[in-house]
C-alpha atoms as a PDB file:
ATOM      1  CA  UNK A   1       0.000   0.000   0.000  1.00  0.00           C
ATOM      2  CA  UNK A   2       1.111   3.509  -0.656  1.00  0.00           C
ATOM      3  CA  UNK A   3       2.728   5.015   1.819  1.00  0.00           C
ATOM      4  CA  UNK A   4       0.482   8.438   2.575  1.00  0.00           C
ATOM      5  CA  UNK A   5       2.779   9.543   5.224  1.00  0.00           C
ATOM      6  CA  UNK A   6       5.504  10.340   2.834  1.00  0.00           C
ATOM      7  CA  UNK A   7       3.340  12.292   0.896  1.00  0.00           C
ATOM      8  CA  UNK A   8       3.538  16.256   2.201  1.00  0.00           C
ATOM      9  CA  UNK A   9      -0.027  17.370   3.310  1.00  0.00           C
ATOM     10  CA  UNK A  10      -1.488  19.094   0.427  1.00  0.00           C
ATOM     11  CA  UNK A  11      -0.480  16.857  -1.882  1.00  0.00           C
ATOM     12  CA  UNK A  12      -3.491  15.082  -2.669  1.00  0.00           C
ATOM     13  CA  UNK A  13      -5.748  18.244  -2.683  1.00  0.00           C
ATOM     14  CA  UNK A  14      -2.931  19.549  -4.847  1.00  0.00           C
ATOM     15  CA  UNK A  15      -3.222  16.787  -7.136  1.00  0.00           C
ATOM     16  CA  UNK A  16      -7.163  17.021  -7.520  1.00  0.00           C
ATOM     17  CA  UNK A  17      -7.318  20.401  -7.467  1.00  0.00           C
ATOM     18  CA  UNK A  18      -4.802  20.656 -10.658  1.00  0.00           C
ATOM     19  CA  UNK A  19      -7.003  18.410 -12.556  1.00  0.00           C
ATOM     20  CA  UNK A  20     -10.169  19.888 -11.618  1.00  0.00           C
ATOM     21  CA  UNK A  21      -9.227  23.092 -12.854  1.00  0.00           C
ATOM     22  CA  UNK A  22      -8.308  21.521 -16.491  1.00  0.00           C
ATOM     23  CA  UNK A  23     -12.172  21.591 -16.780  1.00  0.00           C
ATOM     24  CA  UNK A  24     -12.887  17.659 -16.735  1.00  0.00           C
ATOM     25  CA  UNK A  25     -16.410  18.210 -18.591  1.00  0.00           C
ATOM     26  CA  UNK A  26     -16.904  20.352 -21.999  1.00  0.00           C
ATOM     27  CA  UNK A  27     -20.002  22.792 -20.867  1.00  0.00           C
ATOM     28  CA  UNK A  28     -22.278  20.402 -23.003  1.00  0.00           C
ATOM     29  CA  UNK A  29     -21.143  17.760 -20.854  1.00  0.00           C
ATOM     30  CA  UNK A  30     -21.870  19.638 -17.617  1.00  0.00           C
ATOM     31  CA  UNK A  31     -25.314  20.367 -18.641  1.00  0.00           C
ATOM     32  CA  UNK A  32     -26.102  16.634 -19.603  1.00  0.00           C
ATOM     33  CA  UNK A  33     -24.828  16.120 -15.946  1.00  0.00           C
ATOM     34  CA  UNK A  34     -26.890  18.564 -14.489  1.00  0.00           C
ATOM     35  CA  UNK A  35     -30.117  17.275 -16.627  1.00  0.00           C
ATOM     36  CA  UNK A  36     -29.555  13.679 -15.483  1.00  0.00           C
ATOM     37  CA  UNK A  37     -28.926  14.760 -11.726  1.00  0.00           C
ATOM     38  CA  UNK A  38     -32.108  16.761 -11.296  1.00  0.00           C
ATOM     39  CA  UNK A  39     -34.150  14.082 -13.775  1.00  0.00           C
ATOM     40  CA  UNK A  40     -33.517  10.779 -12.262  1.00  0.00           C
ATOM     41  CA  UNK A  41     -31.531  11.918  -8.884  1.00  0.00           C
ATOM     42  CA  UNK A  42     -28.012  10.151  -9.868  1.00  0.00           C
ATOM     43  CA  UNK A  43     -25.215  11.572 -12.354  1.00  0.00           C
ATOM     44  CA  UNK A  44     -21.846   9.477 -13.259  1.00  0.00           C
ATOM     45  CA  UNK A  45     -19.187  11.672 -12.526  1.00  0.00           C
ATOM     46  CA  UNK A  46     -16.240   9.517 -12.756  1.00  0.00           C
ATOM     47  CA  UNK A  47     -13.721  12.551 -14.530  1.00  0.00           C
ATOM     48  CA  UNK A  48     -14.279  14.321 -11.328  1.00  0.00           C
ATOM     49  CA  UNK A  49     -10.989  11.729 -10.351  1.00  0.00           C
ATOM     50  CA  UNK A  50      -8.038  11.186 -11.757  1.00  0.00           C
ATOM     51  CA  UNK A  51      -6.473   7.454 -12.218  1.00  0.00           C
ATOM     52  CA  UNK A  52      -3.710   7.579  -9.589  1.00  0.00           C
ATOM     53  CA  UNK A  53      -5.891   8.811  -6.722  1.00  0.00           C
ATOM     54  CA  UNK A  54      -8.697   6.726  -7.549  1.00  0.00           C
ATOM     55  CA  UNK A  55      -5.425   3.679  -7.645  1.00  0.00           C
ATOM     56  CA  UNK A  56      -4.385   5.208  -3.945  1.00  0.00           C
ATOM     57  CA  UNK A  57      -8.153   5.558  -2.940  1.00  0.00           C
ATOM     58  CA  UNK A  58      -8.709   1.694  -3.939  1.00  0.00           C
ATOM     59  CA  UNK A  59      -5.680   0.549  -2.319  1.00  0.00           C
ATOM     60  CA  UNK A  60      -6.628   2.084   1.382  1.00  0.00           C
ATOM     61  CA  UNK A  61     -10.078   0.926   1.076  1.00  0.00           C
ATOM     62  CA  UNK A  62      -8.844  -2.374   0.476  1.00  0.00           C
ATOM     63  CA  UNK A  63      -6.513  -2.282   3.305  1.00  0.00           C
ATOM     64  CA  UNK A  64      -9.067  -0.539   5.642  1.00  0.00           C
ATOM     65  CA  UNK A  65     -11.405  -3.507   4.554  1.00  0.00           C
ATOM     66  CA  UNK A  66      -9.316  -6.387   5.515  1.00  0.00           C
ATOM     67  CA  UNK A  67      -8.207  -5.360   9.073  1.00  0.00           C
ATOM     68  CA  UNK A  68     -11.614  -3.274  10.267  1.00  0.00           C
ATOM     69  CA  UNK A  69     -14.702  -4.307   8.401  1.00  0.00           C
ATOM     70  CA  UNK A  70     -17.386  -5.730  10.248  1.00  0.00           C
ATOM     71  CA  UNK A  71     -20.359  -8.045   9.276  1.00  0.00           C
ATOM     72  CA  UNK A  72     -23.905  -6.818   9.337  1.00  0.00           C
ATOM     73  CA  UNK A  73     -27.142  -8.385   8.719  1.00  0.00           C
ATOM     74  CA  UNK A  74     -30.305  -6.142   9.435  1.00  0.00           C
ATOM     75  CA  UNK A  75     -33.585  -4.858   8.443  1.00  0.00           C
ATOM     76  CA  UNK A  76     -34.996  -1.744   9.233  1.00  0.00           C
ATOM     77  CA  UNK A  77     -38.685  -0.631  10.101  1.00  0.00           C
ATOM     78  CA  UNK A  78     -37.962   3.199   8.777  1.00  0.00           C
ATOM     79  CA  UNK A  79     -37.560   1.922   4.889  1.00  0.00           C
ATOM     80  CA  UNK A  80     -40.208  -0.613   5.170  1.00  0.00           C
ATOM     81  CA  UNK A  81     -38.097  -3.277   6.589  1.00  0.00           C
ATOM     82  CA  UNK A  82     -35.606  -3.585   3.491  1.00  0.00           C
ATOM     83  CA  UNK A  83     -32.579  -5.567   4.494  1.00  0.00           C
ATOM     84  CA  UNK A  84     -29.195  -4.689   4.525  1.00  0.00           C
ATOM     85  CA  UNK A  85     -26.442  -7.446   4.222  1.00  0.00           C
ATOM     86  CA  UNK A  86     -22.869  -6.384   3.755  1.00  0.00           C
ATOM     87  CA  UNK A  87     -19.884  -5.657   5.754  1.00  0.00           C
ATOM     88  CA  UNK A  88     -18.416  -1.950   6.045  1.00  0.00           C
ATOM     89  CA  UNK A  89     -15.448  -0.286   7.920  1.00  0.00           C
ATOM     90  CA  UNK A  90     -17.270   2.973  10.021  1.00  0.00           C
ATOM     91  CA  UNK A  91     -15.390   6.866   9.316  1.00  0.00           C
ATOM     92  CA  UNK A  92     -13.873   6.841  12.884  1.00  0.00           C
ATOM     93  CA  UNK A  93     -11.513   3.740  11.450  1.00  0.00           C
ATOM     94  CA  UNK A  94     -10.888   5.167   8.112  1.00  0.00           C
ATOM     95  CA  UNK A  95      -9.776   8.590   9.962  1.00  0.00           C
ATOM     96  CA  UNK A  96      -7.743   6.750  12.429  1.00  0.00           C
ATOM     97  CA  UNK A  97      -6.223   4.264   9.830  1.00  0.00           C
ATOM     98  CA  UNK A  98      -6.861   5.939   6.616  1.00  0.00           C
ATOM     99  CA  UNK A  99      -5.090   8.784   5.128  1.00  0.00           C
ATOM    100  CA  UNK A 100      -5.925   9.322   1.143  1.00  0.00           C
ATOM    101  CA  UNK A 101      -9.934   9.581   2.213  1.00  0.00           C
ATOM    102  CA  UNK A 102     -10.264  11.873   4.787  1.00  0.00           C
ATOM    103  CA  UNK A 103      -8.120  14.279   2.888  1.00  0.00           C
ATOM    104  CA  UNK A 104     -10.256  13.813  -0.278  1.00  0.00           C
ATOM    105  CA  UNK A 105     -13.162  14.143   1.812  1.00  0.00           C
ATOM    106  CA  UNK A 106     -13.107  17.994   2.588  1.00  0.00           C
ATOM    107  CA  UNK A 107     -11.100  19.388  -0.751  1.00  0.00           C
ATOM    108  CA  UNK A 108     -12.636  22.594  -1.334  1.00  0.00           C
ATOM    109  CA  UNK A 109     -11.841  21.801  -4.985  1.00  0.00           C
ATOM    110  CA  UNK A 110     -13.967  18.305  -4.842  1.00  0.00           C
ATOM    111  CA  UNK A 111     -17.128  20.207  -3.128  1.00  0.00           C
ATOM    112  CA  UNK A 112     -16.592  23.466  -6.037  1.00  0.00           C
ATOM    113  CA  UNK A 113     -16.763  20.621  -8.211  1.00  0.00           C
ATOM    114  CA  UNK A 114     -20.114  19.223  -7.186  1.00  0.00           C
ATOM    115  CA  UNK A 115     -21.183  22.339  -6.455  1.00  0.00           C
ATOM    116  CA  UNK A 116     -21.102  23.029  -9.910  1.00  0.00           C
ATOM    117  CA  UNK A 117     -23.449  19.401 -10.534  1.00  0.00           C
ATOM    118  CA  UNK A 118     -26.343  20.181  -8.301  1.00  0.00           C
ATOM    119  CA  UNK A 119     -26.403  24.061  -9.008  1.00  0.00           C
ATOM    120  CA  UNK A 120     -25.682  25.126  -5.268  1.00  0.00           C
ATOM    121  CA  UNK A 121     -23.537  24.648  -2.231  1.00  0.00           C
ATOM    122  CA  UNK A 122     -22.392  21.328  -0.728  1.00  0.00           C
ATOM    123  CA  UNK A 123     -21.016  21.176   2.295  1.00  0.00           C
ATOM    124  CA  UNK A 124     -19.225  18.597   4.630  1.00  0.00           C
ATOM    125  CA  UNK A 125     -21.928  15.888   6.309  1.00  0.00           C
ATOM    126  CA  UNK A 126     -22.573  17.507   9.740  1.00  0.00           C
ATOM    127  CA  UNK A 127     -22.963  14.092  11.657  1.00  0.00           C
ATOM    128  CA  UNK A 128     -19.344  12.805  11.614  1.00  0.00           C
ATOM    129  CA  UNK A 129     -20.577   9.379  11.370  1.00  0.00           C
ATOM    130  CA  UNK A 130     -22.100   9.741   7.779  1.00  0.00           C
ATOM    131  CA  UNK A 131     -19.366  11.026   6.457  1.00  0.00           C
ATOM    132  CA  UNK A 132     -17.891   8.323   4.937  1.00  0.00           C
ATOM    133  CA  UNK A 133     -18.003   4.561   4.778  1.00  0.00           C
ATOM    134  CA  UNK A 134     -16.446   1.925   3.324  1.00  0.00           C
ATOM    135  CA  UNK A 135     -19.045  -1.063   2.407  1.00  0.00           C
ATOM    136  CA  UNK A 136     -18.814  -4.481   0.865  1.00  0.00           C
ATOM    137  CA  UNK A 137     -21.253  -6.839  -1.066  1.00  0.00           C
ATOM    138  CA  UNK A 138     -19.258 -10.403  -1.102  1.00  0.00           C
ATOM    139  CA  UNK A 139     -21.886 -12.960  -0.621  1.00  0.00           C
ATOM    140  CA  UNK A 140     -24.919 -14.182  -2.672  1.00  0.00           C
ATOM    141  CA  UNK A 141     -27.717 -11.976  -1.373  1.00  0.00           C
ATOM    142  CA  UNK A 142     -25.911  -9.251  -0.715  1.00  0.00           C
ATOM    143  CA  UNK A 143     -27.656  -6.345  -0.907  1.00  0.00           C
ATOM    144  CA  UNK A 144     -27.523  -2.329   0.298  1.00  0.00           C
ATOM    145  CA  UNK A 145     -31.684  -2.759   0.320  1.00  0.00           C
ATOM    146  CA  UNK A 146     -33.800   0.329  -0.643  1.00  0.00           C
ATOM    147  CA  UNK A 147     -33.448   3.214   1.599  1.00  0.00           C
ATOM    148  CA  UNK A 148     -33.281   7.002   1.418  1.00  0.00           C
ATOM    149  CA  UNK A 149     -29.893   8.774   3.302  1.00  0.00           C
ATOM    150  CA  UNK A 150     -30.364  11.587   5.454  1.00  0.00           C
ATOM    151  CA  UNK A 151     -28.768  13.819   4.177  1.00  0.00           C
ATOM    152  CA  UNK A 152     -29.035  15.590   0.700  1.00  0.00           C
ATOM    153  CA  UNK A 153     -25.717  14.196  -1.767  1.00  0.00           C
ATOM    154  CA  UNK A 154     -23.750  10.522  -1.977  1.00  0.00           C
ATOM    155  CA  UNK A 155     -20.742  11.086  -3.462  1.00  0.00           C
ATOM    156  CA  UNK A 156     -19.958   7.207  -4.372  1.00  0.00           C
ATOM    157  CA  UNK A 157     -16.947   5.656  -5.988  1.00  0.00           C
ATOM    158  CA  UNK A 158     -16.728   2.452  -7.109  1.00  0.00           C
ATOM    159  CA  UNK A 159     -13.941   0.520  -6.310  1.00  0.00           C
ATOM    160  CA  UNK A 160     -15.141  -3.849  -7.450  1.00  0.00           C
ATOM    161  CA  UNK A 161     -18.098  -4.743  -8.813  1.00  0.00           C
ATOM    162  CA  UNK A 162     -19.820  -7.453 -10.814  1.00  0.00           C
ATOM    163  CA  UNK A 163     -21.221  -7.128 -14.253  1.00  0.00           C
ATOM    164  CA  UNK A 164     -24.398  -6.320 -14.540  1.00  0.00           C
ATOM    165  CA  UNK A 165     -26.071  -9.665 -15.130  1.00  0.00           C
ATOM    166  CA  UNK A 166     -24.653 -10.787 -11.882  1.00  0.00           C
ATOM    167  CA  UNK A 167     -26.324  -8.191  -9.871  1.00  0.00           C
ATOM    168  CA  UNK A 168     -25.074  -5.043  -7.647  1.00  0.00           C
ATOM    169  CA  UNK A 169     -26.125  -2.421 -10.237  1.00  0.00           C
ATOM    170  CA  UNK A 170     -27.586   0.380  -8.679  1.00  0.00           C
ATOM    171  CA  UNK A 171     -31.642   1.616  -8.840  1.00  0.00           C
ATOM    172  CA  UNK A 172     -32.951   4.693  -8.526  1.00  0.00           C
ATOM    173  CA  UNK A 173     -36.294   5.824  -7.598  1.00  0.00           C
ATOM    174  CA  UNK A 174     -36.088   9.839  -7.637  1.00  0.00           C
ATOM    175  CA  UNK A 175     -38.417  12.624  -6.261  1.00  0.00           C
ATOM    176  CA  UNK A 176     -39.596  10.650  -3.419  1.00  0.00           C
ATOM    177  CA  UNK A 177     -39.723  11.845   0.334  1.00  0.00           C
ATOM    178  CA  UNK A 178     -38.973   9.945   3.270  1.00  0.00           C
ATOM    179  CA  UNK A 179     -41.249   9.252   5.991  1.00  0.00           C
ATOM    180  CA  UNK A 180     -39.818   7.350   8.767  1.00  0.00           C
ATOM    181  CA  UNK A 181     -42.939   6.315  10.613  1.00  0.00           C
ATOM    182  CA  UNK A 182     -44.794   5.303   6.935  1.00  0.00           C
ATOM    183  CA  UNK A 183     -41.959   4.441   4.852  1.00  0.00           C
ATOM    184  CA  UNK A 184     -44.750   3.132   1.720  1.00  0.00           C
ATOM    185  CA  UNK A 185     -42.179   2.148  -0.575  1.00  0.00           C
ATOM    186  CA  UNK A 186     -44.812   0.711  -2.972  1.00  0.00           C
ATOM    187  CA  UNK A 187     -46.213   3.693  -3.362  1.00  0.00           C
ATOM    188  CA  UNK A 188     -43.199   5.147  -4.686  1.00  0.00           C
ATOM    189  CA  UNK A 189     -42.460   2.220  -6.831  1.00  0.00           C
ATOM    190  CA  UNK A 190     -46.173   2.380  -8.546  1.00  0.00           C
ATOM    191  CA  UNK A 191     -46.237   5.901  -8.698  1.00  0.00           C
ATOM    192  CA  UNK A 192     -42.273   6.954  -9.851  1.00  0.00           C
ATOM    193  CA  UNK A 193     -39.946   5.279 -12.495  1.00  0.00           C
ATOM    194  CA  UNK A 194     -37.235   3.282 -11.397  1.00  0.00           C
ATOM    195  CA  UNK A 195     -34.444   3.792 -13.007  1.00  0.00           C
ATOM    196  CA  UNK A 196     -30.999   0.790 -12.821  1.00  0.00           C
ATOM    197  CA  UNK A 197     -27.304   2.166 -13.690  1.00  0.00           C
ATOM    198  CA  UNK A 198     -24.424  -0.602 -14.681  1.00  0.00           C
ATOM    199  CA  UNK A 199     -21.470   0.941 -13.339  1.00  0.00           C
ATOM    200  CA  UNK A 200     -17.625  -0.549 -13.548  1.00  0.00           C
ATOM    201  CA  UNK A 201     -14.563  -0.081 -11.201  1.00  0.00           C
ATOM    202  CA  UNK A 202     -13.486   3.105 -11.292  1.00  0.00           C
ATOM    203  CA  UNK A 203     -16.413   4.805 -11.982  1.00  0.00           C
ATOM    204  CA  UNK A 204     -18.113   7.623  -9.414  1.00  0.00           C
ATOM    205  CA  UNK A 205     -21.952   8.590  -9.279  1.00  0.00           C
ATOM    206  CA  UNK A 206     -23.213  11.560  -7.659  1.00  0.00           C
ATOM    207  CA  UNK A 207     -26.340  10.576  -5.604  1.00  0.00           C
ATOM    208  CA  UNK A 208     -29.413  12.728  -4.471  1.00  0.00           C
ATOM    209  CA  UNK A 209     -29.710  10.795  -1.738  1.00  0.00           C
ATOM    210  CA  UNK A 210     -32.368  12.355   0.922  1.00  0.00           C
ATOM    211  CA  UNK A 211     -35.180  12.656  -2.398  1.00  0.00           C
ATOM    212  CA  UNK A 212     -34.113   9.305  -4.219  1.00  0.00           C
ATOM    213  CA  UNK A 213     -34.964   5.836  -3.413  1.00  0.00           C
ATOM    214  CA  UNK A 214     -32.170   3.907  -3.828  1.00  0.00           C
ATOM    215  CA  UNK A 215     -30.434   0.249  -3.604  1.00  0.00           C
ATOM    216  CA  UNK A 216     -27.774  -1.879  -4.704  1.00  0.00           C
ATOM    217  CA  UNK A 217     -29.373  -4.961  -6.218  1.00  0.00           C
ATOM    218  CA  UNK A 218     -28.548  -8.086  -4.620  1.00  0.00           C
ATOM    219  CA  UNK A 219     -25.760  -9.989  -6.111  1.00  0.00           C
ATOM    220  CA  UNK A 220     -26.262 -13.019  -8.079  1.00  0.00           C
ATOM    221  CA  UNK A 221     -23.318 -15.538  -6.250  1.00  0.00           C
ATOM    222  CA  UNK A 222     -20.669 -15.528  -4.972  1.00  0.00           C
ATOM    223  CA  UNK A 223     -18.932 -12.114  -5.792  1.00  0.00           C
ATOM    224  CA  UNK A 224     -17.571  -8.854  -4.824  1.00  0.00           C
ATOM    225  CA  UNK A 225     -18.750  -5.032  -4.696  1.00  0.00           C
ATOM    226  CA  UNK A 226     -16.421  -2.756  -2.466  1.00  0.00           C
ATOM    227  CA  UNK A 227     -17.444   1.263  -2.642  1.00  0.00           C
ATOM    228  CA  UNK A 228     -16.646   4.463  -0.803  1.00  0.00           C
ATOM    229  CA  UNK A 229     -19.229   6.329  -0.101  1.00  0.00           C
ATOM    230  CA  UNK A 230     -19.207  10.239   0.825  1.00  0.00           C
ATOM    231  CA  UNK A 231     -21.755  11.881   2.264  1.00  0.00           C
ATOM    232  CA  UNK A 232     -22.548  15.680   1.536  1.00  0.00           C
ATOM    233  CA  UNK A 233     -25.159  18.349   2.934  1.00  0.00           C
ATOM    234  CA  UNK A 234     -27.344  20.905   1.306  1.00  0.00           C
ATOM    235  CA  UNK A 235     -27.945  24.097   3.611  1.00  0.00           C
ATOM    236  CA  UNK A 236     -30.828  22.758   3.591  1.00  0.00           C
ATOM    237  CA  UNK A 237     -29.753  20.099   5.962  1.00  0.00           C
ATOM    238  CA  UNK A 238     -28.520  22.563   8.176  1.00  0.00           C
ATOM    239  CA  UNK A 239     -32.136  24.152   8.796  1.00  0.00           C
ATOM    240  CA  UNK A 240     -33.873  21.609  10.961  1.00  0.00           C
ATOM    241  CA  UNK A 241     -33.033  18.689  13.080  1.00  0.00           C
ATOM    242  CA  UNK A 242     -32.271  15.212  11.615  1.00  0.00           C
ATOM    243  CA  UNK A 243     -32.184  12.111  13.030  1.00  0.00           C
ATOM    244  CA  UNK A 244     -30.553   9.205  12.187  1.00  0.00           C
ATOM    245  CA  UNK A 245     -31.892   5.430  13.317  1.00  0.00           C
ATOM    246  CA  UNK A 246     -30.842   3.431  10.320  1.00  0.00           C
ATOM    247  CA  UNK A 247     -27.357   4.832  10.602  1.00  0.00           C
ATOM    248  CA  UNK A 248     -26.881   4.884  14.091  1.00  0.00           C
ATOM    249  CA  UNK A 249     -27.784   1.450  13.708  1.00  0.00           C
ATOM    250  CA  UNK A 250     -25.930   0.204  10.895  1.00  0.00           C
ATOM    251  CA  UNK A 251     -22.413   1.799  11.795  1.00  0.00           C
ATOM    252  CA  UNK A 252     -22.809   0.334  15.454  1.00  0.00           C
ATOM    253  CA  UNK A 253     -19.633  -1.472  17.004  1.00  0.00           C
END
């Protein structure tokens, strides 16, 4: 693994911000991003990285994965009892062990960048717990079930995953509101398209997470998905209390 420490502090913002400001999307491009996002609540932004960081990125998570994930098998009343079977490593061992994704986390030239995508500022995820997580699907069954986040953006890269036919393809159900106490995720799936995304190693999709009804299909055998996922809020966020069951929950010790 690479060693981060040998790296001088700014070197990975440095490195982002450098190719951020080379424009990664034509202004065409930006607007098809920016049509997609507020259409069906998910963009692919995967230029928004460069190769070597997404290499160094991949590497820690992999690392992080093998010495701190832990095993979790649940179902939760708030999304209409959709299960969630995967293992994941929790933020406070990536920031005590990690190094490349906390300091990716909070470049000010990653959140102009999305800023740009959903027309407005995004800020760091106020409950330090959401942040950012580390989650694998390696078993048949394996599934992220559907669920809304609480807080506006995902900011998800992909790191393994199957091909499509094999499952762990995302769906999206966009323009949907979360009620805790009457999930009614039927209603949502009568009523609103859903709409599935293949997506390779490498690749990162922008999420809106709080309005879109979302899930990792279950995988078909036997195989692998690892992701990051960052979490992002609106000002909106910051406006009124949120709570947070399914997460307290799923990133218990």
């Amino acid at each position: 693994m690479l060693e981060i420490t040998e790296l001088a502090p700014d070197s990975i913002e440095g490195m982002l911000a450098r190719h951020l400001q080379e424009s990664p999307y034509s202004h065409d491009e930006l607007k098809a991003l920016r049509r997609s996002f507020a259409r069906t609540g998910f963009a692919k932004v995967s230029n928004l990285s460069l190769d070597p960081l997404k290499k160094m990125l991949a590497e820690e998570a992999m690392e992080l994965l093998e010495r701190h994930a832990q095993r979790r098998d649940m179902r939760f009343a708030e999304t209409g009892n959709t299960s969630r079977k995967l293992s994941n490593v929790r933020r406070n061992d990536i920031l005590a062990h990690g190094g490349v994704i906390p300091r990716l986390y909070g470049s000010p030239a990653l959140l102009s960048a999305l800023g740009h995508i959903v027309g407005g500022p995004v800020l760091p995820c106020p409950y330090d717990d959401e942040q950012y997580v580390i989650t694998q699907l390696h078993q048949p069954g394996d599934t992220h079930g559907w669920h809304w986040d609480d807080y506006s953006y995902a900011l998800v890269w992909i790191i393994e995953c199957p091909p499509v036919e094999l499952g762990g393809f995302v769906q999206c159900v966009p323009h949907t509101r979360w009620n805790k106490r009457e999930p009614r995720l039927f209603e949502a799936f009568i009523h609103r398209p859903i709409y599935s995304f293949a997506l390779e190693p490498g690749d990162l999709y922008l999420l809106r997470a709080d309005t879109t009804l979302h899930r990792v299909y279950p995988l078909l055998g036997a195989h692998r998905r690892v992701i990051l996922n960052m979490a992002y809020a609106s000002p909106r966020n910051l406006e009124k209390p949120v709570s947070h069951e399914t997460m307290d929950a799923l990133w218990a010790s």
